[in-house]
C-alpha atoms as a PDB file:
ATOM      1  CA  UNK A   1     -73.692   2.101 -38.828  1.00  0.00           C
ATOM      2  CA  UNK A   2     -72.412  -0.578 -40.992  1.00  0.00           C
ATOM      3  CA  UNK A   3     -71.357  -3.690 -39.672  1.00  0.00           C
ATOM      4  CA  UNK A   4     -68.467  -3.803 -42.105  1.00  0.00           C
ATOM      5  CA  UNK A   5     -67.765  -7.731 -41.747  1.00  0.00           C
ATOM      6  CA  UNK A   6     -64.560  -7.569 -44.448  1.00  0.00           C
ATOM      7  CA  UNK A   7     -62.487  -4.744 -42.706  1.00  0.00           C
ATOM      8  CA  UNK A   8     -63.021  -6.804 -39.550  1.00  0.00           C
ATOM      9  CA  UNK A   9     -61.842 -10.110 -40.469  1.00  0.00           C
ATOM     10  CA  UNK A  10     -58.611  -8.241 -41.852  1.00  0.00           C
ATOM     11  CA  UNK A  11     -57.825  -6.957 -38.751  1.00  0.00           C
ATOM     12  CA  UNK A  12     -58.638 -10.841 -36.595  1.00  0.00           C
ATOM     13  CA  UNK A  13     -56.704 -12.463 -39.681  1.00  0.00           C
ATOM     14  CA  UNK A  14     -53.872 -10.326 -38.936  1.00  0.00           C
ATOM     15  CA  UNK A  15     -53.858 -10.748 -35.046  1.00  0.00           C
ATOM     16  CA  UNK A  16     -54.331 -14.312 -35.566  1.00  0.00           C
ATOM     17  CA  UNK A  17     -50.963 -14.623 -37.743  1.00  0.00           C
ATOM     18  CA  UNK A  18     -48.938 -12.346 -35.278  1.00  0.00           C
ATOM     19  CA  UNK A  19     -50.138 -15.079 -32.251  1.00  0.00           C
ATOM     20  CA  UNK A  20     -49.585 -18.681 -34.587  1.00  0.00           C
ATOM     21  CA  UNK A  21     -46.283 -17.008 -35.360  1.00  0.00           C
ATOM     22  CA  UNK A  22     -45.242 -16.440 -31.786  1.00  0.00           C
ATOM     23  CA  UNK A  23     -46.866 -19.700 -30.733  1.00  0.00           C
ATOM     24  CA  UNK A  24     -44.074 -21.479 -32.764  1.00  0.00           C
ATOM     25  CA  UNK A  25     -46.737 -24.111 -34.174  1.00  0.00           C
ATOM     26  CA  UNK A  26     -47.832 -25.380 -37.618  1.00  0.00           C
ATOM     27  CA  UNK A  27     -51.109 -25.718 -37.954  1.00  0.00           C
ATOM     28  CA  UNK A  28     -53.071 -27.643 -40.625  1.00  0.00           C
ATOM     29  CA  UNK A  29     -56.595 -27.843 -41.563  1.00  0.00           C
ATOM     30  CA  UNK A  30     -58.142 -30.429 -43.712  1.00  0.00           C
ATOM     31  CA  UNK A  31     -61.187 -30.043 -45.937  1.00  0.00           C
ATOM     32  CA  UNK A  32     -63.191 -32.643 -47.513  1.00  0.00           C
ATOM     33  CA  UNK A  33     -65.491 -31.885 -50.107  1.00  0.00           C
ATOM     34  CA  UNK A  34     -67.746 -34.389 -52.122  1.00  0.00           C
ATOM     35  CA  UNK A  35     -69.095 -33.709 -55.726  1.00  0.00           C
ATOM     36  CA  UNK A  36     -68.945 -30.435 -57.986  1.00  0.00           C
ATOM     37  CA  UNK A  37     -71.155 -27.966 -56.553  1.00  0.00           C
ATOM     38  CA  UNK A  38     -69.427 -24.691 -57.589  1.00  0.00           C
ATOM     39  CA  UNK A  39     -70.832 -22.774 -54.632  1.00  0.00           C
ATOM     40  CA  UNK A  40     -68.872 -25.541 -52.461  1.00  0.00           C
ATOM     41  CA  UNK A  41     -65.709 -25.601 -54.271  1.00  0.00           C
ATOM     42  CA  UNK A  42     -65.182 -21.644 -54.112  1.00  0.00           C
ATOM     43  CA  UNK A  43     -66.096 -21.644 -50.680  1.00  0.00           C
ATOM     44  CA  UNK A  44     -63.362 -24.226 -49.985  1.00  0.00           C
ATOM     45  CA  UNK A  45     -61.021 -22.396 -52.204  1.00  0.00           C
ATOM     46  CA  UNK A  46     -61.620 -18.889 -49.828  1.00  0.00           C
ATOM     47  CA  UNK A  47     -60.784 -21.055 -46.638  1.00  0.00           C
ATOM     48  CA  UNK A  48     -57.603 -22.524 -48.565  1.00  0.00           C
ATOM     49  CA  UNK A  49     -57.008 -19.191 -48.862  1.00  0.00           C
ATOM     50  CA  UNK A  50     -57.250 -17.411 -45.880  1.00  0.00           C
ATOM     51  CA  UNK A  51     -55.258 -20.651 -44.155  1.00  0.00           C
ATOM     52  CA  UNK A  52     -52.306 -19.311 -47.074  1.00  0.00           C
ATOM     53  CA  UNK A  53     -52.219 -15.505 -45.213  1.00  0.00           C
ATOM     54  CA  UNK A  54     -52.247 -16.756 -41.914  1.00  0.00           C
ATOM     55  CA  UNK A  55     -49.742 -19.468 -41.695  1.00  0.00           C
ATOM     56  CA  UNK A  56     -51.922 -22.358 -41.412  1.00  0.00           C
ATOM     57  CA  UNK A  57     -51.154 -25.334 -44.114  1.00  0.00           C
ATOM     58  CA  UNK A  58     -53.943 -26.962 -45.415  1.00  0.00           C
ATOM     59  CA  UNK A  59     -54.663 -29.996 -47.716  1.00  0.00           C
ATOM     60  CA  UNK A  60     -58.081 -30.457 -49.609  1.00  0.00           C
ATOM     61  CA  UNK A  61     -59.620 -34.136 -50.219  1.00  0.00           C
ATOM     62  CA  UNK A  62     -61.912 -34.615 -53.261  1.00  0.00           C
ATOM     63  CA  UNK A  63     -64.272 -37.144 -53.894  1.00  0.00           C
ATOM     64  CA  UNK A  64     -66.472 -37.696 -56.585  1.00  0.00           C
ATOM     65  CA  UNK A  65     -70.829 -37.239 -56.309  1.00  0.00           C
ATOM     66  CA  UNK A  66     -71.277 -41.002 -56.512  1.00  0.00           C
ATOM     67  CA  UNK A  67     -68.618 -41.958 -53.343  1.00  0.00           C
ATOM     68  CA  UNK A  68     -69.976 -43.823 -50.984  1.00  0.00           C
ATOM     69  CA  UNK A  69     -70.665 -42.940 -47.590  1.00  0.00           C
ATOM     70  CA  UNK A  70     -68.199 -45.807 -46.326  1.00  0.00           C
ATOM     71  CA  UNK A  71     -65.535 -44.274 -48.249  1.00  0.00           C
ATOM     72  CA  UNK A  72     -65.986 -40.662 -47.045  1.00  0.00           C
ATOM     73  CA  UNK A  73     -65.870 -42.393 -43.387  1.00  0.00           C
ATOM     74  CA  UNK A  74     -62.439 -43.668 -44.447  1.00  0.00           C
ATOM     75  CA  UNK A  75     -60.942 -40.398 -45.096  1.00  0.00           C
ATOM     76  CA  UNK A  76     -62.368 -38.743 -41.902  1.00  0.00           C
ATOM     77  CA  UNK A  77     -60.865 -41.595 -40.075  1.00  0.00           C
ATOM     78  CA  UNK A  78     -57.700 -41.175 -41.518  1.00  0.00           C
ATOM     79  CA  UNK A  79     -57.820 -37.537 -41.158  1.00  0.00           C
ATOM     80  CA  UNK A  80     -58.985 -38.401 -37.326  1.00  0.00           C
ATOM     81  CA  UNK A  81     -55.663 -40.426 -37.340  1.00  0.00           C
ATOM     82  CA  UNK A  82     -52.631 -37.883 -38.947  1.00  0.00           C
ATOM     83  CA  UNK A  83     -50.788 -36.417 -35.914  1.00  0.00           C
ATOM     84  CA  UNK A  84     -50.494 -33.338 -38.104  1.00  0.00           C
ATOM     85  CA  UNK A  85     -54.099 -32.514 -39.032  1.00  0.00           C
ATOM     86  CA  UNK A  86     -55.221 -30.188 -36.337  1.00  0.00           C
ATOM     87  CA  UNK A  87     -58.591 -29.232 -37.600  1.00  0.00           C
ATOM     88  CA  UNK A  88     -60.967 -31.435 -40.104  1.00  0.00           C
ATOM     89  CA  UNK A  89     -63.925 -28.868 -42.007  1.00  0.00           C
ATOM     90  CA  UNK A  90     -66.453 -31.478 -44.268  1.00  0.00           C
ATOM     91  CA  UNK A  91     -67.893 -29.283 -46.331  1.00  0.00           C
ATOM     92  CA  UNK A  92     -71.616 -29.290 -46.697  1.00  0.00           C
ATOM     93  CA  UNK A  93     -74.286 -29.549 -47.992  1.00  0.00           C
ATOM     94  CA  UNK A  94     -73.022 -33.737 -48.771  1.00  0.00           C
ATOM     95  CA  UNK A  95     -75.033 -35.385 -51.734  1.00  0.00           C
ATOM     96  CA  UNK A  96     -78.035 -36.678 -51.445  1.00  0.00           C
ATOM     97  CA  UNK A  97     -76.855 -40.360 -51.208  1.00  0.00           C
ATOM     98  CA  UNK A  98     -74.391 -39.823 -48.249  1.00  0.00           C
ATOM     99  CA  UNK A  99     -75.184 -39.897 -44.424  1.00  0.00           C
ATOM    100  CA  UNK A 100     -74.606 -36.523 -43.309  1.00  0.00           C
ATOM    101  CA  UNK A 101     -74.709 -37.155 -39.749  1.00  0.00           C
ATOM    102  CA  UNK A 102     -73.178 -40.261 -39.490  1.00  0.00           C
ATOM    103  CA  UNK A 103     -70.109 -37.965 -41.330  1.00  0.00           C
ATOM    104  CA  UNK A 104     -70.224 -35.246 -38.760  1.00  0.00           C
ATOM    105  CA  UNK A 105     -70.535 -37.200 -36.098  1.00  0.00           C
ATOM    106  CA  UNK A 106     -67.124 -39.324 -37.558  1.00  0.00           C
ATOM    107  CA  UNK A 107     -65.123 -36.096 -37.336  1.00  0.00           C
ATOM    108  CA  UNK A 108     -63.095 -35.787 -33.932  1.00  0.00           C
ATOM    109  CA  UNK A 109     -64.459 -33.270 -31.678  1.00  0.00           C
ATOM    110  CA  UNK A 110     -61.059 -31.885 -30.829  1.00  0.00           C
ATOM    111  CA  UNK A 111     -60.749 -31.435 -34.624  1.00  0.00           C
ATOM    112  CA  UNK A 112     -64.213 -30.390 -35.413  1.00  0.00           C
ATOM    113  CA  UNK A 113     -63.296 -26.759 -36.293  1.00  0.00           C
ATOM    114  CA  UNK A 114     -66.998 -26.184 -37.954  1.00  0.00           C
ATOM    115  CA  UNK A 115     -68.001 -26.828 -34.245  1.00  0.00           C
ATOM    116  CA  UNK A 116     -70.929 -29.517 -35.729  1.00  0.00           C
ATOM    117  CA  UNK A 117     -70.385 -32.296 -33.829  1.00  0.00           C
ATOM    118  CA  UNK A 118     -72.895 -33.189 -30.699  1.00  0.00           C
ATOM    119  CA  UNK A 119     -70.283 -33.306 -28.508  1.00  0.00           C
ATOM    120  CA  UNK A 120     -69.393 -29.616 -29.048  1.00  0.00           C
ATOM    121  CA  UNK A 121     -73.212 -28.476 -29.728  1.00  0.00           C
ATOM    122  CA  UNK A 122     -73.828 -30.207 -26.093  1.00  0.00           C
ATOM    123  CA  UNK A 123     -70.484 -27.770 -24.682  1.00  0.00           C
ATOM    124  CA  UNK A 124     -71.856 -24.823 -26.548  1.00  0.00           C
ATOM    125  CA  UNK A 125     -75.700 -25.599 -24.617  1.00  0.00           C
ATOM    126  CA  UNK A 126     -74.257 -26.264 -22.054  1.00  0.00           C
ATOM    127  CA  UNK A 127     -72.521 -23.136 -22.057  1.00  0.00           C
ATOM    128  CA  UNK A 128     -69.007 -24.679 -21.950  1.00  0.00           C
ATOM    129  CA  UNK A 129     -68.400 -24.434 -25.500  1.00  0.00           C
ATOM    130  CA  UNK A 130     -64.755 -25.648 -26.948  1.00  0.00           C
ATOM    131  CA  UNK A 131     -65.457 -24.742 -31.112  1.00  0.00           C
ATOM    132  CA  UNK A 132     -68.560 -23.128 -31.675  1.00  0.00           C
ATOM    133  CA  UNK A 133     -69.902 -23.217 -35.329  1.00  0.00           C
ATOM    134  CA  UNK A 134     -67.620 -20.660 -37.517  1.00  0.00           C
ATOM    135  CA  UNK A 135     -70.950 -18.094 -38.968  1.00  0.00           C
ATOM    136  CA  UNK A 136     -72.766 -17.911 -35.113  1.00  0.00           C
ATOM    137  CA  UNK A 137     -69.332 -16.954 -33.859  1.00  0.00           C
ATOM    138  CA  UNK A 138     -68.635 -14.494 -36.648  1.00  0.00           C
ATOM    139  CA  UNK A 139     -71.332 -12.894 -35.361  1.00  0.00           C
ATOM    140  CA  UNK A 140     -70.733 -12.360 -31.888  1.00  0.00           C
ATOM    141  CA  UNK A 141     -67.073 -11.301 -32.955  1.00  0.00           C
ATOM    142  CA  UNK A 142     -69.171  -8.771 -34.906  1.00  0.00           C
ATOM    143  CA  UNK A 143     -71.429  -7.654 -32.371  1.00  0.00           C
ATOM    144  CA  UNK A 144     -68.448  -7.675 -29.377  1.00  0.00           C
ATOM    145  CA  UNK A 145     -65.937  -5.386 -31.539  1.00  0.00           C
ATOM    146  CA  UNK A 146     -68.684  -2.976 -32.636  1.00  0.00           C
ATOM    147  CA  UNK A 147     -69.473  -2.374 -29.274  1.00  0.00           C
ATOM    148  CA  UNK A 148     -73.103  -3.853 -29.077  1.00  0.00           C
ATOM    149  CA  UNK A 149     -73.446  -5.532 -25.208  1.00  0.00           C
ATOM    150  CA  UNK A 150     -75.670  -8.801 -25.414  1.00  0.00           C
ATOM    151  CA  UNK A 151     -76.255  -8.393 -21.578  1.00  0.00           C
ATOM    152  CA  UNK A 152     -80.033  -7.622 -21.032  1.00  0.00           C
ATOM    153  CA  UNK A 153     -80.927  -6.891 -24.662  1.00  0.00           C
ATOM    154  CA  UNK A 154     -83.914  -8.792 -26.626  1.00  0.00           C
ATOM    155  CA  UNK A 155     -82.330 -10.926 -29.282  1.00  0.00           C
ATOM    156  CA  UNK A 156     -84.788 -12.322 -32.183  1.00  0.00           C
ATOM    157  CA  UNK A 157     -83.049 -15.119 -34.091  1.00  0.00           C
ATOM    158  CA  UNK A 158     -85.147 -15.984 -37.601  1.00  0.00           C
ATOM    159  CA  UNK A 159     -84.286 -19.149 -38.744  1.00  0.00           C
ATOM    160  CA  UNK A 160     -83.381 -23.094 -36.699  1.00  0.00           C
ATOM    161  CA  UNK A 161     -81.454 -24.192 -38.369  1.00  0.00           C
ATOM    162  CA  UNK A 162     -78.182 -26.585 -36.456  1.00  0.00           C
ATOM    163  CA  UNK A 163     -75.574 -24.463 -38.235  1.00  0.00           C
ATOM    164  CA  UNK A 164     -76.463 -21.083 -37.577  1.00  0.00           C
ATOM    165  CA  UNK A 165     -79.997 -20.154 -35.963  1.00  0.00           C
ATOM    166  CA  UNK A 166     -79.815 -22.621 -33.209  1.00  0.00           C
ATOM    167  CA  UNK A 167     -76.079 -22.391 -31.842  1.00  0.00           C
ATOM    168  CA  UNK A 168     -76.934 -18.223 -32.373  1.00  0.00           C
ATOM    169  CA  UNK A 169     -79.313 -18.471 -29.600  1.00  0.00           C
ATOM    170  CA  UNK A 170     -77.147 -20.757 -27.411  1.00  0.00           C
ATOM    171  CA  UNK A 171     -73.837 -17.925 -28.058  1.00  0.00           C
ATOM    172  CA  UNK A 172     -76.766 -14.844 -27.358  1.00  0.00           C
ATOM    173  CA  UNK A 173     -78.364 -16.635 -24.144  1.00  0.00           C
ATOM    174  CA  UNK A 174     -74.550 -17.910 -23.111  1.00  0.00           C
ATOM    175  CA  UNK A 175     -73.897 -13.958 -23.457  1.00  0.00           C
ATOM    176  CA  UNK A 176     -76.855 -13.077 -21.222  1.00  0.00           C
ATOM    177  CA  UNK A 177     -79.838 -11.694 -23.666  1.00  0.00           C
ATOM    178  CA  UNK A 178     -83.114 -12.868 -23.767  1.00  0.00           C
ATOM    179  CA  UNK A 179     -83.607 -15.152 -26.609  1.00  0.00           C
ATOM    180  CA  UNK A 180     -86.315 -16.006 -28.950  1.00  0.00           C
ATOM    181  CA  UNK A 181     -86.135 -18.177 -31.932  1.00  0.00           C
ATOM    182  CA  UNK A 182     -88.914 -17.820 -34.800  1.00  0.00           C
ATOM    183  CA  UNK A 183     -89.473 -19.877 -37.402  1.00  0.00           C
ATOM    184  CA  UNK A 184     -91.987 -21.140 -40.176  1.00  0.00           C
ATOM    185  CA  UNK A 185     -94.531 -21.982 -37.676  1.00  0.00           C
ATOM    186  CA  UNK A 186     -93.793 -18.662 -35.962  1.00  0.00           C
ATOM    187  CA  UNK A 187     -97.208 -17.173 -35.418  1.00  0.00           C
ATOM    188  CA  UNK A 188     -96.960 -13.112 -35.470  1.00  0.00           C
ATOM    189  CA  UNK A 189     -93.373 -13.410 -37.101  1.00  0.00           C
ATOM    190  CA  UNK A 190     -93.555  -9.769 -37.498  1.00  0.00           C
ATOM    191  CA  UNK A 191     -94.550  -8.339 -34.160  1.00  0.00           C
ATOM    192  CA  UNK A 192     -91.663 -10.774 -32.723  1.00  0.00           C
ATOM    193  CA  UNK A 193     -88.820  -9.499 -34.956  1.00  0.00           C
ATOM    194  CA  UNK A 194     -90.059  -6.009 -34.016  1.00  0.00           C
ATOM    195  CA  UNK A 195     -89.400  -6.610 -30.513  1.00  0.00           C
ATOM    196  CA  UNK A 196     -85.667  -7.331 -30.904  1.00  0.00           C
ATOM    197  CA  UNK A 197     -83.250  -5.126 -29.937  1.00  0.00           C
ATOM    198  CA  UNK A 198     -80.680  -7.786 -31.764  1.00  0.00           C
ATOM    199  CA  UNK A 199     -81.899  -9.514 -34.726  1.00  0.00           C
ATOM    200  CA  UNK A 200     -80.275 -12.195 -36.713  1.00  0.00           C
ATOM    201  CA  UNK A 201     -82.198 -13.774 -40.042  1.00  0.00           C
ATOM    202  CA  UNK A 202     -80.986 -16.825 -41.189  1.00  0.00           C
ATOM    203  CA  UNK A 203     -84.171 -17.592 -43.087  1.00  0.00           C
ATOM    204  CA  UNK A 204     -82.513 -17.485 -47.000  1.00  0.00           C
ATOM    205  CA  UNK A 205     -85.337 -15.950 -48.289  1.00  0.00           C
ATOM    206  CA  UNK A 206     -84.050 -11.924 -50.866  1.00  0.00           C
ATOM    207  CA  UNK A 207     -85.090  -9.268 -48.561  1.00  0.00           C
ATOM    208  CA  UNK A 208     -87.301 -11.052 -46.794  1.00  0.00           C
ATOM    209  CA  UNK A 209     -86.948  -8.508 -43.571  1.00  0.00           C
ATOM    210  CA  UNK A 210     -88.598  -5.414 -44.507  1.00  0.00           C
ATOM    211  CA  UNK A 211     -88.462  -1.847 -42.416  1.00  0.00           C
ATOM    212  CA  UNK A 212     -91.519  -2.440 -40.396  1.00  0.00           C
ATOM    213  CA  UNK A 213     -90.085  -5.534 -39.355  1.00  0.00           C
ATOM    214  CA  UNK A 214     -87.469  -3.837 -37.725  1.00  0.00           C
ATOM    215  CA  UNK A 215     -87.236  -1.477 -34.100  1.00  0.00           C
ATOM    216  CA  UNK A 216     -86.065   1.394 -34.249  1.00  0.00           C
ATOM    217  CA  UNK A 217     -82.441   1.584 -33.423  1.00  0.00           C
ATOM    218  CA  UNK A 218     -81.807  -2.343 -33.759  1.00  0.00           C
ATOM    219  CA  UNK A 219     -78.759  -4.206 -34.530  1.00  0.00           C
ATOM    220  CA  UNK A 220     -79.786  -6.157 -37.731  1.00  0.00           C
ATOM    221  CA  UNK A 221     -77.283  -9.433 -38.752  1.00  0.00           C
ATOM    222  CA  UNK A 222     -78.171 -10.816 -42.025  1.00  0.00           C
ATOM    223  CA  UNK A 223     -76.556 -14.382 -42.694  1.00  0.00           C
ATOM    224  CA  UNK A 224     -78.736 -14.889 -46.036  1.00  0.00           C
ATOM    225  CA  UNK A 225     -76.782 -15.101 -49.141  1.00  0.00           C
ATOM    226  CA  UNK A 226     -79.572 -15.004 -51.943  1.00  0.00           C
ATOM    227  CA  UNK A 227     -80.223 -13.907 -55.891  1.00  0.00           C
ATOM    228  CA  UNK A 228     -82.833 -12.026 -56.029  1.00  0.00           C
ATOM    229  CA  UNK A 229     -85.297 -12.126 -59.540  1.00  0.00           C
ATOM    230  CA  UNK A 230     -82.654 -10.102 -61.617  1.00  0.00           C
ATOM    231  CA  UNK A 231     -79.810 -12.458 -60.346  1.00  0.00           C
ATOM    232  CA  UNK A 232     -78.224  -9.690 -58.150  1.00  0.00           C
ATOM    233  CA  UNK A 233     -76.463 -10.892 -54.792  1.00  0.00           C
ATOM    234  CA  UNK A 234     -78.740  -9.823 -51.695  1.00  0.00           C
ATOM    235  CA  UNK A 235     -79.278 -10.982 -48.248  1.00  0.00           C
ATOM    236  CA  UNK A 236     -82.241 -12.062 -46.194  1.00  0.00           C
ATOM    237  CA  UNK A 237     -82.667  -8.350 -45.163  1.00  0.00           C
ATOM    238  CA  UNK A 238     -83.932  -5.308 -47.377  1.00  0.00           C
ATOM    239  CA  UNK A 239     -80.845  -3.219 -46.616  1.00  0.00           C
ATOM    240  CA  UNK A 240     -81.706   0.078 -48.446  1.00  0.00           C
ATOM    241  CA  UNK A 241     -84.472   0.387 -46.148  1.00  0.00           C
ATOM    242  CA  UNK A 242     -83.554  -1.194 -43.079  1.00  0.00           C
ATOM    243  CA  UNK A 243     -80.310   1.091 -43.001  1.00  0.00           C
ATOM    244  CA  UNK A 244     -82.150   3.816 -42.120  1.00  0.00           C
ATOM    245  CA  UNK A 245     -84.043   2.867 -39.635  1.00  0.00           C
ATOM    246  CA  UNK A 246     -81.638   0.580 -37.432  1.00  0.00           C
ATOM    247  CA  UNK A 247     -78.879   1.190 -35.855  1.00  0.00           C
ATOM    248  CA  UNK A 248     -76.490  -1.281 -37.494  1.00  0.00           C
ATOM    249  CA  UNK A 249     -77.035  -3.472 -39.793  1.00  0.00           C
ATOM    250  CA  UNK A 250     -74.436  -5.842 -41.911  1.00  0.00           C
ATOM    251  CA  UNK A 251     -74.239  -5.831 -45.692  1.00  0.00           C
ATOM    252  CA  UNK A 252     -74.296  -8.774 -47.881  1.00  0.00           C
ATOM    253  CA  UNK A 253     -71.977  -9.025 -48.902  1.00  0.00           C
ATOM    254  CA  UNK A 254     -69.058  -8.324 -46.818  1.00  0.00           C
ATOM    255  CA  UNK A 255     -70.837  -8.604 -43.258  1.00  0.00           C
ATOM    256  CA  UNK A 256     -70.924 -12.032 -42.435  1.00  0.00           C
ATOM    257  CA  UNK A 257     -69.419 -14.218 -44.435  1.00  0.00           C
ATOM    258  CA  UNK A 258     -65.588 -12.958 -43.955  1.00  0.00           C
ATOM    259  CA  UNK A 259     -65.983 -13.338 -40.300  1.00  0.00           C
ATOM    260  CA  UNK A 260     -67.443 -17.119 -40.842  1.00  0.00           C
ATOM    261  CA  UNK A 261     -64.171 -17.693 -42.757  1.00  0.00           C
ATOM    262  CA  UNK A 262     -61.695 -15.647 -39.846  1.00  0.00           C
ATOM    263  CA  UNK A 263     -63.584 -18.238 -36.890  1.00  0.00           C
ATOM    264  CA  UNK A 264     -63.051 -20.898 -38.948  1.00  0.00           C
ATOM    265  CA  UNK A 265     -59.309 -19.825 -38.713  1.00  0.00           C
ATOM    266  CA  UNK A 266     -59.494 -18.873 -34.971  1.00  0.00           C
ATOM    267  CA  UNK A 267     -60.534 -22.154 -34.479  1.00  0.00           C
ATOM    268  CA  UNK A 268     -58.201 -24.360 -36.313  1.00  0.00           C
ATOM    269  CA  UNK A 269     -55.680 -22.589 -34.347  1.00  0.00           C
ATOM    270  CA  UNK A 270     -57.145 -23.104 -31.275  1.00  0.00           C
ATOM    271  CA  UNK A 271     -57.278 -27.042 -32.250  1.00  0.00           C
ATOM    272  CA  UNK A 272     -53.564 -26.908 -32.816  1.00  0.00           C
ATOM    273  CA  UNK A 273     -52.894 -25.511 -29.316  1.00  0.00           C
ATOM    274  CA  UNK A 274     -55.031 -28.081 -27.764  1.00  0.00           C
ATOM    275  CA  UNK A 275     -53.705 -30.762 -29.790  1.00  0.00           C
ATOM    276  CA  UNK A 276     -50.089 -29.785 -28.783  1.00  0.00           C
ATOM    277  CA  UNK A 277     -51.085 -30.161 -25.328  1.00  0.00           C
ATOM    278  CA  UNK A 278     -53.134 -33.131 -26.123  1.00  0.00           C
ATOM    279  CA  UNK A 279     -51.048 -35.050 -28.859  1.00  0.00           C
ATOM    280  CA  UNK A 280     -52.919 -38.010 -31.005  1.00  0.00           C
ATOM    281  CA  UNK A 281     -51.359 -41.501 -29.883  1.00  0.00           C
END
């Protein structure tokens, strides 16, 4: 089976329209992006988009490479501050001269739609989670539609990283499956991916996960977006041969990715509905 990520997120982006349009709200999501980095800018131009179908409004704040940190700080604040901002995305990765952290950690939690902040990391380990990072979620919106129960199952996350590998486990434990998390120090990385019943490689690495890394009749997620040596888009995963050999597996691309961008949506709407009921002063 293919996970087809794309047809998916049509169908959530259309539910999620029908239910801001009954809910009688306006939504808005902000995004701040710092520098030129082309990858960055067309990502932020997909979420501008997707906010366009669903009836979201969004505004975009652009800063140049050489901004200071202070100055980024000032925007978030403000953002922090407009009564009509209901969600605030910073896109990453920053530039090298600006303090990440000290950014994410400026956003508002109850606007933090990329879920980054510690306060919502702490509700998502705690198992209480209000916005859980957008690409984690995507994928248990994947696994949950396609039918694939959590409950019980082995689940063999590649990759700890605080956007994706790490919340992953949290959402797969929080959803009762036995969790493992492998890394670069992972000794046997093979023999522990080939115990999964689940697995999910967030390792960025072309077709790094080969057949015999792979259990018969597993759900494979691939969250790696790569170029391999001829400059051809491919995942972490070798999908012509994993394909055959696991039950489902997502493509790259249109597995992931288009359910990263239909959570990011879910979520700015589900900061305007607690912001209505929670109004800025």
């Amino acid at each position: 089976m293919i996970l087809d990520g794309k047809k998916l997120s049509e169908k959530r982006l259309e539910i999620l329209k029908e239910h801001i349009e009954e809910a009688g709200l306006y939504p808005r999501l902000a995004t701040v992006i710092v520098g030129d980095d082309p990858g960055s800018r067309m990502y932020v131009r997909m979420k501008h988009r997707a906010c366009e179908r669903v009836g979201i409004g969004s505004i975009g704040v652009e800063l140049p490479a050489d901004v200071t940190t202070e100055t980024v700080l000032e925007q978030v604040t403000r953002l922090n501050e407009d009564p009509f901002i209901s969600g605030i995305l910073v896109q990453l990765p920053l530039p090298a001269g600006i303090d990440t952290e000290g950014v994410i950690e400026a956003v508002s939690p109850e606007k933090d739609v990329d879920g980054f902040h510690p306060v919502n990391l702490g509700n998502l380990f705690s198992g209480r989670p209000r916005f859980v990072p957008c690409t984690p979620g995507g994928i248990m919106t994947i696994l949950s539609e396609y039918g694939f129960e959590c409950e019980g199952k082995r689940a063999v996350v590649v990759g700890r990283s605080i956007d994706v590998g790490r919340p992953m486990a949290a959402l797969l434990l929080n959803a009762d499956a036995t969790v493992t998390i492998c890394h670069s120090k992972t000794k046997n990385l093979a023999d522990e991916m080939k115990s999964a019943d689940i697995l999910v490689s967030a390792v960025g690495r072309a077709r790094f996960v080969t057949a015999d890394m792979v259990k018969d009749n597993a759900v494979v997620i691939d969250v790696g977006i790569n170029y391999d040596a001829e400059g051809k888009l491919c995942g972490d995963v070798d999908f012509d041969a994993v394909v055959t050999k696991a039950a489902a597996v997502t493509p790259v691309p249109g597995g992931v990715g288009p359910m990263t961008i239909a959570t990011l949506m879910e979520n700015t709407f589900r900061a305007a509905r607690l912001l209505a009921c929670n109004p800025v002063l």
